[in-house]
C-alpha atoms as a PDB file:
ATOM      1  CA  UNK A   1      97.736  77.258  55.263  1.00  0.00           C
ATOM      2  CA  UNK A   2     100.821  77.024  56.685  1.00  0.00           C
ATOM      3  CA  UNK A   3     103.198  74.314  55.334  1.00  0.00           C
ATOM      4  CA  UNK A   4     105.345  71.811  58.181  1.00  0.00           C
ATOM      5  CA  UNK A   5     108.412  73.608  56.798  1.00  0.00           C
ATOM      6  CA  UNK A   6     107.333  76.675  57.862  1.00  0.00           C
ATOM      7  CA  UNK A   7     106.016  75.572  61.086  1.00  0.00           C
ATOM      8  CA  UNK A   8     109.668  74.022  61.657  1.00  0.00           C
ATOM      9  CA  UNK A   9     110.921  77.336  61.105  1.00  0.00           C
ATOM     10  CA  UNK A  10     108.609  79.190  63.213  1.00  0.00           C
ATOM     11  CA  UNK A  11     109.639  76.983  65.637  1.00  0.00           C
ATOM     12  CA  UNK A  12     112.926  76.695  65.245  1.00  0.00           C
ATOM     13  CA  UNK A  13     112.768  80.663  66.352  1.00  0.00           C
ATOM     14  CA  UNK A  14     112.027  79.641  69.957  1.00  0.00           C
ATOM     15  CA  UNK A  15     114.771  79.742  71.599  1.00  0.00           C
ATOM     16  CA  UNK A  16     115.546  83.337  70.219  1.00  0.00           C
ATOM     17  CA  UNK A  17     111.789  84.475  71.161  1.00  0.00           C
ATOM     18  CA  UNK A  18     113.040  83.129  74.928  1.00  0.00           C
ATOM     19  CA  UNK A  19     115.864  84.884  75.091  1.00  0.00           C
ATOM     20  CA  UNK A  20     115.465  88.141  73.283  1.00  0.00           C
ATOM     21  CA  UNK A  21     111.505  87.783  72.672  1.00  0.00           C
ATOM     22  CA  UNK A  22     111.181  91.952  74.209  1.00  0.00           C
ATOM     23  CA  UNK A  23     114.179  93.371  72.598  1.00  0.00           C
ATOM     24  CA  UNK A  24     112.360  92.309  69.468  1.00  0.00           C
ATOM     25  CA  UNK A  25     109.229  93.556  70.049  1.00  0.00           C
ATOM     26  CA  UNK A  26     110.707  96.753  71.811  1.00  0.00           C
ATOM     27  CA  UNK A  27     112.353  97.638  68.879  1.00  0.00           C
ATOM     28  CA  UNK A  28     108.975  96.806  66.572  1.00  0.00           C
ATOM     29  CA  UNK A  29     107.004  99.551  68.545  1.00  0.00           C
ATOM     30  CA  UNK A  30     109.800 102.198  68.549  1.00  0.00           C
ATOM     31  CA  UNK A  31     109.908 101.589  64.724  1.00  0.00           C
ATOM     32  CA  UNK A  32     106.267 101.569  63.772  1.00  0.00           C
ATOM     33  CA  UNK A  33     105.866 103.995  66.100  1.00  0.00           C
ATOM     34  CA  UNK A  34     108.352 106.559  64.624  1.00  0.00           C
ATOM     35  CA  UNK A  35     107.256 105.960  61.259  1.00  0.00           C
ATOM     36  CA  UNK A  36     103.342 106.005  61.782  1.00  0.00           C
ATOM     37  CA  UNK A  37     102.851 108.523  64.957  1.00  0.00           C
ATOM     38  CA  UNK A  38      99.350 108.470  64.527  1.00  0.00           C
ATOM     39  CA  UNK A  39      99.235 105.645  66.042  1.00  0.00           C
ATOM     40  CA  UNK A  40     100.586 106.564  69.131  1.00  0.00           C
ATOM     41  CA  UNK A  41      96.533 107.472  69.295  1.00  0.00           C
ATOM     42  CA  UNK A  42      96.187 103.663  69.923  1.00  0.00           C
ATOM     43  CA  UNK A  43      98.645 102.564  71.411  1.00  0.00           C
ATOM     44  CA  UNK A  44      99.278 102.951  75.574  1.00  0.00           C
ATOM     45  CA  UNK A  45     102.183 105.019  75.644  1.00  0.00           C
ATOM     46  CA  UNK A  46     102.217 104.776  79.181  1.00  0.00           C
ATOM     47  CA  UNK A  47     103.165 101.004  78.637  1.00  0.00           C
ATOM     48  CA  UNK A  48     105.988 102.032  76.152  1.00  0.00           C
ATOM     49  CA  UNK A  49     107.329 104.081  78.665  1.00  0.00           C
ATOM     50  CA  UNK A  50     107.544 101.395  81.484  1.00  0.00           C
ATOM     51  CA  UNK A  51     108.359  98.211  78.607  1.00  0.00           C
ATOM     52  CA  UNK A  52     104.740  97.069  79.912  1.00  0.00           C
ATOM     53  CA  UNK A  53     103.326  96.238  76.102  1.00  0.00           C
ATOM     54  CA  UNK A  54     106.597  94.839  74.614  1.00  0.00           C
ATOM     55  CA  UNK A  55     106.933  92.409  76.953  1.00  0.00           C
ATOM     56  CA  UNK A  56     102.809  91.673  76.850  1.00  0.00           C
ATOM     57  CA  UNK A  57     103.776  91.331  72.676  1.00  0.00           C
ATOM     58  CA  UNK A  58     106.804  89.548  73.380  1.00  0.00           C
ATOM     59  CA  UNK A  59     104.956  86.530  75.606  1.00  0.00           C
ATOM     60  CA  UNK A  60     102.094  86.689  73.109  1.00  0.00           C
ATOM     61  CA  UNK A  61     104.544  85.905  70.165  1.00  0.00           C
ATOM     62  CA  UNK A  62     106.224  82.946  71.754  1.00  0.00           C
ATOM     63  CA  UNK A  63     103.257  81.751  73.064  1.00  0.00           C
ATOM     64  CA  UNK A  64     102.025  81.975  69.489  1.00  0.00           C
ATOM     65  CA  UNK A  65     105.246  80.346  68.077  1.00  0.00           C
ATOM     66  CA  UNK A  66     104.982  77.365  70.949  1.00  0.00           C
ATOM     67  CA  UNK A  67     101.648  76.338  70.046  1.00  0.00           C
ATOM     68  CA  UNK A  68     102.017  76.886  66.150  1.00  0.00           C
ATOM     69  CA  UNK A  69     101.083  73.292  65.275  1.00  0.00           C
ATOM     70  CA  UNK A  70      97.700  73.937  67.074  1.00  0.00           C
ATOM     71  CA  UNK A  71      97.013  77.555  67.434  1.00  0.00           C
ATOM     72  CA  UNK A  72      92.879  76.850  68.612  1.00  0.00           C
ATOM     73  CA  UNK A  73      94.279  76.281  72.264  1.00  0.00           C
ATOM     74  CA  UNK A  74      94.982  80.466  72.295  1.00  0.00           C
ATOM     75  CA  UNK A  75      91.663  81.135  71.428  1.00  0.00           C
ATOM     76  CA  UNK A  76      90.519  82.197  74.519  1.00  0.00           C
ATOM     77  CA  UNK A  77      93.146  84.686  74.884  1.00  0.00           C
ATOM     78  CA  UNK A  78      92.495  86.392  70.986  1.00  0.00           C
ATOM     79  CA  UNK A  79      89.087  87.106  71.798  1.00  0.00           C
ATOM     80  CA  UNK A  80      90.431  88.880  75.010  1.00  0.00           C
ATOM     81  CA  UNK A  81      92.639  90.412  72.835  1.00  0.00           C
ATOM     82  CA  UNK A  82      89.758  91.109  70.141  1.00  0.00           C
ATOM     83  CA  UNK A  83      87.579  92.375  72.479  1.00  0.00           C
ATOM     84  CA  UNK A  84      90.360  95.503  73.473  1.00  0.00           C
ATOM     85  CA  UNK A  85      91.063  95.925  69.897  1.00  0.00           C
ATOM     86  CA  UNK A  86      87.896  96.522  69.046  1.00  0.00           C
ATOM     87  CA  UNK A  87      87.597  98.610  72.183  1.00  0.00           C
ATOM     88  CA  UNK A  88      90.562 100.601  70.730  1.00  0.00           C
ATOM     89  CA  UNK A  89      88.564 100.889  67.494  1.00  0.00           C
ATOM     90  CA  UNK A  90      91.029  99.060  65.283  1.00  0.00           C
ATOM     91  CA  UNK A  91      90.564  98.300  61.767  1.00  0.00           C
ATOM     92  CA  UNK A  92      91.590  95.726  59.452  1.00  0.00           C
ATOM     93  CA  UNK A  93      93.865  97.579  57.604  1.00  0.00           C
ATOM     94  CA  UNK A  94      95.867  98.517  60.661  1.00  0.00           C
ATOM     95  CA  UNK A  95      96.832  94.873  60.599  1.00  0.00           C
ATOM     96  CA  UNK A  96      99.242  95.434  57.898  1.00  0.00           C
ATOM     97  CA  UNK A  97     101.005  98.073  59.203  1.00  0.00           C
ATOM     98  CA  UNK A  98     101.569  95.815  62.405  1.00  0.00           C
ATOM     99  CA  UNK A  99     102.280  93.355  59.967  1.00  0.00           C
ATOM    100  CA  UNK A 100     104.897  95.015  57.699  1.00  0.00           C
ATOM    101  CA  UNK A 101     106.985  96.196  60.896  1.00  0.00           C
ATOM    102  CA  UNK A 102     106.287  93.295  62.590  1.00  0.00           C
ATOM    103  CA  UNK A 103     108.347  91.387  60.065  1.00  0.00           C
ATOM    104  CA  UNK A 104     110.889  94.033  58.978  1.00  0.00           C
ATOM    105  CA  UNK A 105     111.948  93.903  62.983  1.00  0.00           C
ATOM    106  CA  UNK A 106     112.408  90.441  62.786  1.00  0.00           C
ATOM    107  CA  UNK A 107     114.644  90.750  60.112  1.00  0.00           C
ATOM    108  CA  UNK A 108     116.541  93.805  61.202  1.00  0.00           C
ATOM    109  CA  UNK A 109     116.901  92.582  64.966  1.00  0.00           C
ATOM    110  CA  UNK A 110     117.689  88.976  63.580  1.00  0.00           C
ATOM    111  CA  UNK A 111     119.905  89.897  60.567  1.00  0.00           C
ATOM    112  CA  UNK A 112     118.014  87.795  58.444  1.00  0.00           C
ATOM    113  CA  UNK A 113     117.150  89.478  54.892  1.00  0.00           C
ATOM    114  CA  UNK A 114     113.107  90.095  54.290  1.00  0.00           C
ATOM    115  CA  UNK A 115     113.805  87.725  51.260  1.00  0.00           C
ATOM    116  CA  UNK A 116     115.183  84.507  53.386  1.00  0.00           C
ATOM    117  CA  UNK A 117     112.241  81.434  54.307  1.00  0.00           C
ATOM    118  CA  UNK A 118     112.282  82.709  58.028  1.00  0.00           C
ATOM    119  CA  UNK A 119     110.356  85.667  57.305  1.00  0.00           C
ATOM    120  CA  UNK A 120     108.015  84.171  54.813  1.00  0.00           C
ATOM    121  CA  UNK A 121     106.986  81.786  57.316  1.00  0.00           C
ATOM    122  CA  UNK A 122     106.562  84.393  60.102  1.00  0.00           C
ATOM    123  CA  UNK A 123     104.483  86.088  56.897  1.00  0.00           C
ATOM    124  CA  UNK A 124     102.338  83.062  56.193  1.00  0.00           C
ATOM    125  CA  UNK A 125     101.724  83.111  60.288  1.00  0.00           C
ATOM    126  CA  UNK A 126     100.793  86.547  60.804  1.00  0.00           C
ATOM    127  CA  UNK A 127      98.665  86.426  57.498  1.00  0.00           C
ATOM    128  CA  UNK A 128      96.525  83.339  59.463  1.00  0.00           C
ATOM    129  CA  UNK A 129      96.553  85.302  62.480  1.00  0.00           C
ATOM    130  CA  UNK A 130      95.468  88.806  61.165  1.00  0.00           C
ATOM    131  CA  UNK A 131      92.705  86.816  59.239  1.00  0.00           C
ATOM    132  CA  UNK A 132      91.550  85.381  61.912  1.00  0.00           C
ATOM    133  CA  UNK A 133      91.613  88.359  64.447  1.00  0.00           C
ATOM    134  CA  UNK A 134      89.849  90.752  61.825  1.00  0.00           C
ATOM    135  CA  UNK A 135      86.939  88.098  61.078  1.00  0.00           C
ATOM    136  CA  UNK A 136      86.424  87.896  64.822  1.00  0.00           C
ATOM    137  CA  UNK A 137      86.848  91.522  65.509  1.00  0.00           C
ATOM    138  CA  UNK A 138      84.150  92.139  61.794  1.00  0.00           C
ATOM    139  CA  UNK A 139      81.596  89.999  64.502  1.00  0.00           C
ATOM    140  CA  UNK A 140      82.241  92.136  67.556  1.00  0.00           C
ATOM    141  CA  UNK A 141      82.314  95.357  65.700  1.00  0.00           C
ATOM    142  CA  UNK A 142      78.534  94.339  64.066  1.00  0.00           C
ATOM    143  CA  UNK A 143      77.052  92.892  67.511  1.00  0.00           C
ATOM    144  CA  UNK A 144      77.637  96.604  68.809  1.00  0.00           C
ATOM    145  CA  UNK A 145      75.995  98.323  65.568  1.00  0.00           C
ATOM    146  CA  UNK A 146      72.888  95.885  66.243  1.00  0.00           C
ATOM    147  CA  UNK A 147      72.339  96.381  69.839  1.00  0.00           C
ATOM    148  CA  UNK A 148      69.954  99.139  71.168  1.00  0.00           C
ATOM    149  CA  UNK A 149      71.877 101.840  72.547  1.00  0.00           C
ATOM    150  CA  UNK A 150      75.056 100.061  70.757  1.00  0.00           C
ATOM    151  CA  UNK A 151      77.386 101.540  68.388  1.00  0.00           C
ATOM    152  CA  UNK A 152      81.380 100.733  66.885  1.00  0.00           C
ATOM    153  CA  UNK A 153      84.416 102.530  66.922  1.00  0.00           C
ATOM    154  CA  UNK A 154      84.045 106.496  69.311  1.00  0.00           C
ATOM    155  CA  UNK A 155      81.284 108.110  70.558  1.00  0.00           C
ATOM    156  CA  UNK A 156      81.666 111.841  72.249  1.00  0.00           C
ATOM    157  CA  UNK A 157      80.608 111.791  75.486  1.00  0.00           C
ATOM    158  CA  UNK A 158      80.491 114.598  78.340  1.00  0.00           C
ATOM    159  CA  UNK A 159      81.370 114.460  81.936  1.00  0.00           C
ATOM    160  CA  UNK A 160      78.377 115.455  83.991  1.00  0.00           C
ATOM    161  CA  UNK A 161      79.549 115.177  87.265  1.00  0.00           C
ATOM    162  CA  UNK A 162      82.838 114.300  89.336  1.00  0.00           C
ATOM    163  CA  UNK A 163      82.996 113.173  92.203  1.00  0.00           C
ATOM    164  CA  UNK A 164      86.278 112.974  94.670  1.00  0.00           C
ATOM    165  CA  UNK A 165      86.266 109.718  96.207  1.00  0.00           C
ATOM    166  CA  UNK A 166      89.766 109.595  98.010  1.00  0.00           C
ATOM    167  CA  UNK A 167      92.344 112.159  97.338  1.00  0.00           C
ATOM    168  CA  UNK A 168      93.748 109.890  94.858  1.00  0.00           C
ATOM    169  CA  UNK A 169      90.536 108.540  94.066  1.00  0.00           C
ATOM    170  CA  UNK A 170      88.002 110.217  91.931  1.00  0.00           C
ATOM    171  CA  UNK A 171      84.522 109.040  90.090  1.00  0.00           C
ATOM    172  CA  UNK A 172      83.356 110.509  86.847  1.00  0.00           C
ATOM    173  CA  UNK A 173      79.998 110.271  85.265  1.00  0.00           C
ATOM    174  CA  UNK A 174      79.765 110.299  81.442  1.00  0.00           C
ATOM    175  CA  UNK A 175      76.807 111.101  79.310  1.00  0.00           C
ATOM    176  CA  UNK A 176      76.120 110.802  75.663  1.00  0.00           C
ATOM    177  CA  UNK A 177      76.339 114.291  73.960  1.00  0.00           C
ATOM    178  CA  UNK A 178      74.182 113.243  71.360  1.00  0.00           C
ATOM    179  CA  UNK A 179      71.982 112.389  73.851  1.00  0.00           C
ATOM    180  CA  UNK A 180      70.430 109.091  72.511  1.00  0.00           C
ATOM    181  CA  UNK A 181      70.162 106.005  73.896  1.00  0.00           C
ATOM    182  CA  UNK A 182      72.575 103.923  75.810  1.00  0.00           C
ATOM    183  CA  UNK A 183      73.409 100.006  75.893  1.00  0.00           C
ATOM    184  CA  UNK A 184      72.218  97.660  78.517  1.00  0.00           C
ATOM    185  CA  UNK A 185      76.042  96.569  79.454  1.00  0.00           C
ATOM    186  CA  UNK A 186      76.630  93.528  81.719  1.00  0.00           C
ATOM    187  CA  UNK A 187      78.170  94.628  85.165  1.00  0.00           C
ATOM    188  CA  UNK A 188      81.949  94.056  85.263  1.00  0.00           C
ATOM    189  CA  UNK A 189      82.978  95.172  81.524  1.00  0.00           C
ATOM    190  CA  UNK A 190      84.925  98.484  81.033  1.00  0.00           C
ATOM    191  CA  UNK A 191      85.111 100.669  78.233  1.00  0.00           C
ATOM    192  CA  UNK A 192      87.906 102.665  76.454  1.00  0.00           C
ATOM    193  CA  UNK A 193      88.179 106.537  77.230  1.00  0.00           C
ATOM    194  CA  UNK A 194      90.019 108.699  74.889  1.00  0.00           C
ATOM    195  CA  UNK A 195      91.213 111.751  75.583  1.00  0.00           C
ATOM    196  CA  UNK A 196      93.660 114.387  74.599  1.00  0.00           C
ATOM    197  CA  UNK A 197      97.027 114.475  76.816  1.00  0.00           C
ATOM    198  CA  UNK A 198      98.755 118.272  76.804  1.00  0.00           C
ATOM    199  CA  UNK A 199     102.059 116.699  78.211  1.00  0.00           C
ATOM    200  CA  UNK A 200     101.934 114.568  74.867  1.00  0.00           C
ATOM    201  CA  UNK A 201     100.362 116.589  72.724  1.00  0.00           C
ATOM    202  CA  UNK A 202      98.009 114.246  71.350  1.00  0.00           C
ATOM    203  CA  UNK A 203      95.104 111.583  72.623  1.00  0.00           C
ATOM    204  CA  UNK A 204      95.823 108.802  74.442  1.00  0.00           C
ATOM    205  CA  UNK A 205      93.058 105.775  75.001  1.00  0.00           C
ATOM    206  CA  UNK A 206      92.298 103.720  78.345  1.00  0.00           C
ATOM    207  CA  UNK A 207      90.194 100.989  79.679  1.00  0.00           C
ATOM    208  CA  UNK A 208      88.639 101.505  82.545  1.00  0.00           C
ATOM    209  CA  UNK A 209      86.038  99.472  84.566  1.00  0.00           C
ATOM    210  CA  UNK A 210      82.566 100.819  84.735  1.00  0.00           C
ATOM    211  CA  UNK A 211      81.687 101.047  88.594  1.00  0.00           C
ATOM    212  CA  UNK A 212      78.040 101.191  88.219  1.00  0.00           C
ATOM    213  CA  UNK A 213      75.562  98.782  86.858  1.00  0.00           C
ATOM    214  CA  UNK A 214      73.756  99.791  84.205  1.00  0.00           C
ATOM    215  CA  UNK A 215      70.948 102.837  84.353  1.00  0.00           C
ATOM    216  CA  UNK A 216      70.497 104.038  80.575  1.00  0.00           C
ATOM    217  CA  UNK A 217      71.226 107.337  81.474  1.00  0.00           C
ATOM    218  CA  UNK A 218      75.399 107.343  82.200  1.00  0.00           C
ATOM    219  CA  UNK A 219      78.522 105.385  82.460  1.00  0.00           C
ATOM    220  CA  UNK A 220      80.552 106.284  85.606  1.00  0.00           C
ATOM    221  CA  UNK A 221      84.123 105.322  86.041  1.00  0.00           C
ATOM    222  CA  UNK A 222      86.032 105.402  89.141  1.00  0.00           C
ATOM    223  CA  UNK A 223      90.086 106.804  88.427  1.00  0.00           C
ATOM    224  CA  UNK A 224      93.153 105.901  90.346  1.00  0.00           C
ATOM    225  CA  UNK A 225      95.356 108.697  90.018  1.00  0.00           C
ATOM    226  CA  UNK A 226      98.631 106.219  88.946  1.00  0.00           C
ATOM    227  CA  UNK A 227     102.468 106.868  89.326  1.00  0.00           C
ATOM    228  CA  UNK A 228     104.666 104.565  86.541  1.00  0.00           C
ATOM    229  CA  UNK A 229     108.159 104.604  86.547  1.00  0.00           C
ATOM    230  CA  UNK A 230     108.079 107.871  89.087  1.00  0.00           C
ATOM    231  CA  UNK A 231     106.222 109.795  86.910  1.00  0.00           C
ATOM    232  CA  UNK A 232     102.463 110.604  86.723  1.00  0.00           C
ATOM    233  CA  UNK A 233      99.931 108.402  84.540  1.00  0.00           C
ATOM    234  CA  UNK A 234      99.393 110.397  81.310  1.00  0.00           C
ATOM    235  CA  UNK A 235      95.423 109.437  81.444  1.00  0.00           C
ATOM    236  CA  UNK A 236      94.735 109.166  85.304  1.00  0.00           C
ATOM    237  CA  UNK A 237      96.346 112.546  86.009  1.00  0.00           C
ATOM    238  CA  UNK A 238      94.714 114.761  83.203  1.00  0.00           C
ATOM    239  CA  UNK A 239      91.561 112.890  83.886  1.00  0.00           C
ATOM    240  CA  UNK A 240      92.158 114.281  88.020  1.00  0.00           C
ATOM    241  CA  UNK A 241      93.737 117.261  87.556  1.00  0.00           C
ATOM    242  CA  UNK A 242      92.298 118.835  84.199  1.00  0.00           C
ATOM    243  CA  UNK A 243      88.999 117.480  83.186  1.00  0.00           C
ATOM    244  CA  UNK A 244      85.817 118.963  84.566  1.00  0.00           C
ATOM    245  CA  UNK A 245      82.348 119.104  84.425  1.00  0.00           C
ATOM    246  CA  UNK A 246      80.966 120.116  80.806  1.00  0.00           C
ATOM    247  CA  UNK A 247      84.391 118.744  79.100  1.00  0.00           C
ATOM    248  CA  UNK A 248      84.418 116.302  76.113  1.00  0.00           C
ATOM    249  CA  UNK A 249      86.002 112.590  75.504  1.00  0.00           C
ATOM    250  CA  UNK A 250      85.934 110.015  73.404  1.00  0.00           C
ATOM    251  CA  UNK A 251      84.212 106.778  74.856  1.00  0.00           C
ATOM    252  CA  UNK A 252      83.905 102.924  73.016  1.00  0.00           C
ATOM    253  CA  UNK A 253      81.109 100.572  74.068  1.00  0.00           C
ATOM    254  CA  UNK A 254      80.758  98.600  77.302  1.00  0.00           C
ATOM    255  CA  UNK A 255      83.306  95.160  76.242  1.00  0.00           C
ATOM    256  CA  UNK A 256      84.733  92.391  78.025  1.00  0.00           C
ATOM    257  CA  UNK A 257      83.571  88.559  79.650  1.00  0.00           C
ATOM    258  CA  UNK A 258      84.741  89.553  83.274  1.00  0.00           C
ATOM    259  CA  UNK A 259      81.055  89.295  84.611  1.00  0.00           C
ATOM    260  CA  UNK A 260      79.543  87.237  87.228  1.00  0.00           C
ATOM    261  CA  UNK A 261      78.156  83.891  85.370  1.00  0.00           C
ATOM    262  CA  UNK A 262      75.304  82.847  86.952  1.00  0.00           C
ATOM    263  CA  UNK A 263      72.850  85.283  89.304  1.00  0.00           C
ATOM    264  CA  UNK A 264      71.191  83.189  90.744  1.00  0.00           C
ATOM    265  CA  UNK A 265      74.124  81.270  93.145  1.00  0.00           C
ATOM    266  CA  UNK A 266      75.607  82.525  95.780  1.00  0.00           C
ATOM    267  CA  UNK A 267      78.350  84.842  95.212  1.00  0.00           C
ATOM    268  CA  UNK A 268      81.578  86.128  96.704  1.00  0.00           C
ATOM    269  CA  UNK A 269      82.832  89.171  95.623  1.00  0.00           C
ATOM    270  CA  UNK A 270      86.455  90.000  96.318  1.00  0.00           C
ATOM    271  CA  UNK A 271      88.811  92.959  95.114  1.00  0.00           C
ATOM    272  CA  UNK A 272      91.724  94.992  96.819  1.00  0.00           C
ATOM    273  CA  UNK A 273      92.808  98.316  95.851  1.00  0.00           C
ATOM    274  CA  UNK A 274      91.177 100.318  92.889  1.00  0.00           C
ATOM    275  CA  UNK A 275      89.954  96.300  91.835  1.00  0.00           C
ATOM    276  CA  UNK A 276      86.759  97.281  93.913  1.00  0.00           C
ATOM    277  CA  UNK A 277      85.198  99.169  91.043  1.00  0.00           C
ATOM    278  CA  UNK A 278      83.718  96.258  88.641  1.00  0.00           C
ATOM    279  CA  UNK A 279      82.520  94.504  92.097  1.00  0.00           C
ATOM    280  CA  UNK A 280      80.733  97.601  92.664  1.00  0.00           C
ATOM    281  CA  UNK A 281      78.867  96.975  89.452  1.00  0.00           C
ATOM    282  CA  UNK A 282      78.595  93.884  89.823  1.00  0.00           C
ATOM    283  CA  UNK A 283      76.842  94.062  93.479  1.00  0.00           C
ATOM    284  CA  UNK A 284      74.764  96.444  92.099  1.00  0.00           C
ATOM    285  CA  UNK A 285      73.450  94.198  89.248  1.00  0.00           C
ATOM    286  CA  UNK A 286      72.921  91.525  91.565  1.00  0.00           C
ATOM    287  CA  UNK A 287      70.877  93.574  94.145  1.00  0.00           C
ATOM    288  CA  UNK A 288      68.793  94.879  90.815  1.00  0.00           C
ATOM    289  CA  UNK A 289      68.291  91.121  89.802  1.00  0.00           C
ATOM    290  CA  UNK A 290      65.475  90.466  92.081  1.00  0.00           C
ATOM    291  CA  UNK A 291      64.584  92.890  94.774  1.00  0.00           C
ATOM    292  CA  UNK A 292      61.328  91.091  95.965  1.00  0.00           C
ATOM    293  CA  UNK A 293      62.548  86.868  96.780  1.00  0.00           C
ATOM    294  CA  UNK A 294      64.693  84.543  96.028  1.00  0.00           C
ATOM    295  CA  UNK A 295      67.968  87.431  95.778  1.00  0.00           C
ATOM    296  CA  UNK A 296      70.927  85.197  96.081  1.00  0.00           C
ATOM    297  CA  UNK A 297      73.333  85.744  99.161  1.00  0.00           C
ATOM    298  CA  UNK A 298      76.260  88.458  98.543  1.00  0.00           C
ATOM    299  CA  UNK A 299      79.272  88.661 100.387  1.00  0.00           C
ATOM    300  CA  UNK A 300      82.064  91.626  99.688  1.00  0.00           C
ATOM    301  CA  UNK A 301      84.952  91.777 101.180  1.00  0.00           C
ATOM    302  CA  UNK A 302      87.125  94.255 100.532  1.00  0.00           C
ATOM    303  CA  UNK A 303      90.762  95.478 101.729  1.00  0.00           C
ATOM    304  CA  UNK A 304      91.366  97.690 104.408  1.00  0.00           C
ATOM    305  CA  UNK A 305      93.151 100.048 102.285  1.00  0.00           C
ATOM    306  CA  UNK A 306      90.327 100.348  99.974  1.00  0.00           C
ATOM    307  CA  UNK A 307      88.275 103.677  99.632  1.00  0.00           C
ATOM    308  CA  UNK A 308      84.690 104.005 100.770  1.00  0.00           C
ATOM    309  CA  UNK A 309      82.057 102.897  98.527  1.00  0.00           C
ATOM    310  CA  UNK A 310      80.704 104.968  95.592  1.00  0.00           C
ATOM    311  CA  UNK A 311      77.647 106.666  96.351  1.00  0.00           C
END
């Protein structure tokens, strides 16, 4: 447990966190990063190029420090955050290499020496934290074993079909090489693709949205092709310009709470852009619900921008 003089402390960082919160956690990724490349496997590096994920970090950590004395009102947001990590396949003992240059950042960045009550507070933090992340995460990760179809960490999966929805747009359909069984996913969840990236010269991991409800037979996922900061996506574009029919990737299970909560209201379904594709699941699953009475009333609206719908 954390003591009140460390939670003074960890407080007492605040106004730093404010003001410098992503040049601190910019400088923890290019670190931990440079000293353990393998996990640039993990990480986005798309979102280290544009400063995306230090900034995410950076808000986390101050939101963290701000709400130190009662750290239950976050727990929403750590099972989101759960829920990707164990999409991303993490493991407990990456949580102390996060940990180690987590707090050798704050003391190189703050000048503060790794021996000083500072960092053994932000220590005694993380420590609660990681504990509390990994026991979540050990519950996640054993829900998947248990379910039919389920399973943890990456499964090798083969496209079967691709389908160009827009120029920009494009859909592809995912089977199980091993050929057994699939989960019974709730419409609106995503899973993480990972796949290798020439330009990078190693794999790179994304979520994306399944756009189909469930069928026990494949996932499909529908692909923006994305620009950041000028330059093409490193996923989206191989995934459009490289990948074909009969090539491998790496796929997690179906997770996430982004679902429609009850069935059996009325619903109103609205997206804009490439947001269409979990409503497309999602409409799907309701239509499925109950094709003979009672099927609730659906409205979709949807942007005039927006691509035609799936097939």
């Amino acid at each position: 447990m954390l003591t009140s003089q460390q939670k003074t402390l960890i407080q007492q960082t605040i106004p730093v966190l404010k003001a410098n919160g992503t040049v601190l956690t910019d400088y923890f990724y290019h670190r931990m990063l440079s000293q353990v490349p393998e996990l640039r496997e993990t990480f986005n590096m798309g979102h280290q190029r544009d400063g995306k994920q230090a900034k995410a970090l950076a808000n986390a950590v101050l939101a963290y420090a701000e709400n130190i004395d009662d750290p239950s009102v976050l727990l929403p947001v750590i099972t989101m955050i759960c829920q990707k990590h164990v999409s991303l396949n993490i493991q407990a003992p990456d949580y102390s290499i996060v940990g180690e240059h987590l707090l050798h950042s704050i003391s190189e960045v703050l000048s503060v020496p790794m021996e000083d009550e500072l960092i053994g507070a932000w220590g005694a933090a993380y420590q609660e934290l990681a504990a509390l992340m990994i026991d979540t995460e050990k519950k996640i990760y054993a829900q998947l074993a248990k379910e039919q179809g389920g399973w943890s960490g990456w499964r090798e999966f083969t496209i079967v079909k691709k389908v160009a929805e827009t120029a920009k747009v494009s859909s592809l359909y995912l089977a199980p090489t091993d050929n057994l069984a699939l989960p019974d996913y709730l419409p609106g969840q995503y899973i993480s693709v990972r796949i290798n990236v020439p330009s990078l010269g190693y794999k790179q991991p994304r979520q994306y949205s399944l756009s189909t409800a469930p069928n026990g037979q494949f996932f499909r996922i529908t692909v923006k092709e994305e620009m950041l900061s000028q330059e093409p996506g490193y996923v989206s574009s191989t995934l459009h310009q490289q990948m074909q029919v009969g090539d491998l990737l790496e796929v997690s299970a179906p997770m996430g709470d982004f679902r429609v909560k009850d069935a059996t209201k009325h619903n109103v379904l609205i997206s804009a852009g490439i947001g269409i594709t979990p409503m497309v699941a999602m409409l799907e699953g309701l239509t499925q619900k109950d094709n003979s009475t009672s099927l609730p009333a659906i409205s979709f609206f949807m942007s005039h921008k927006m691509p035609h719908t799936m097939p």
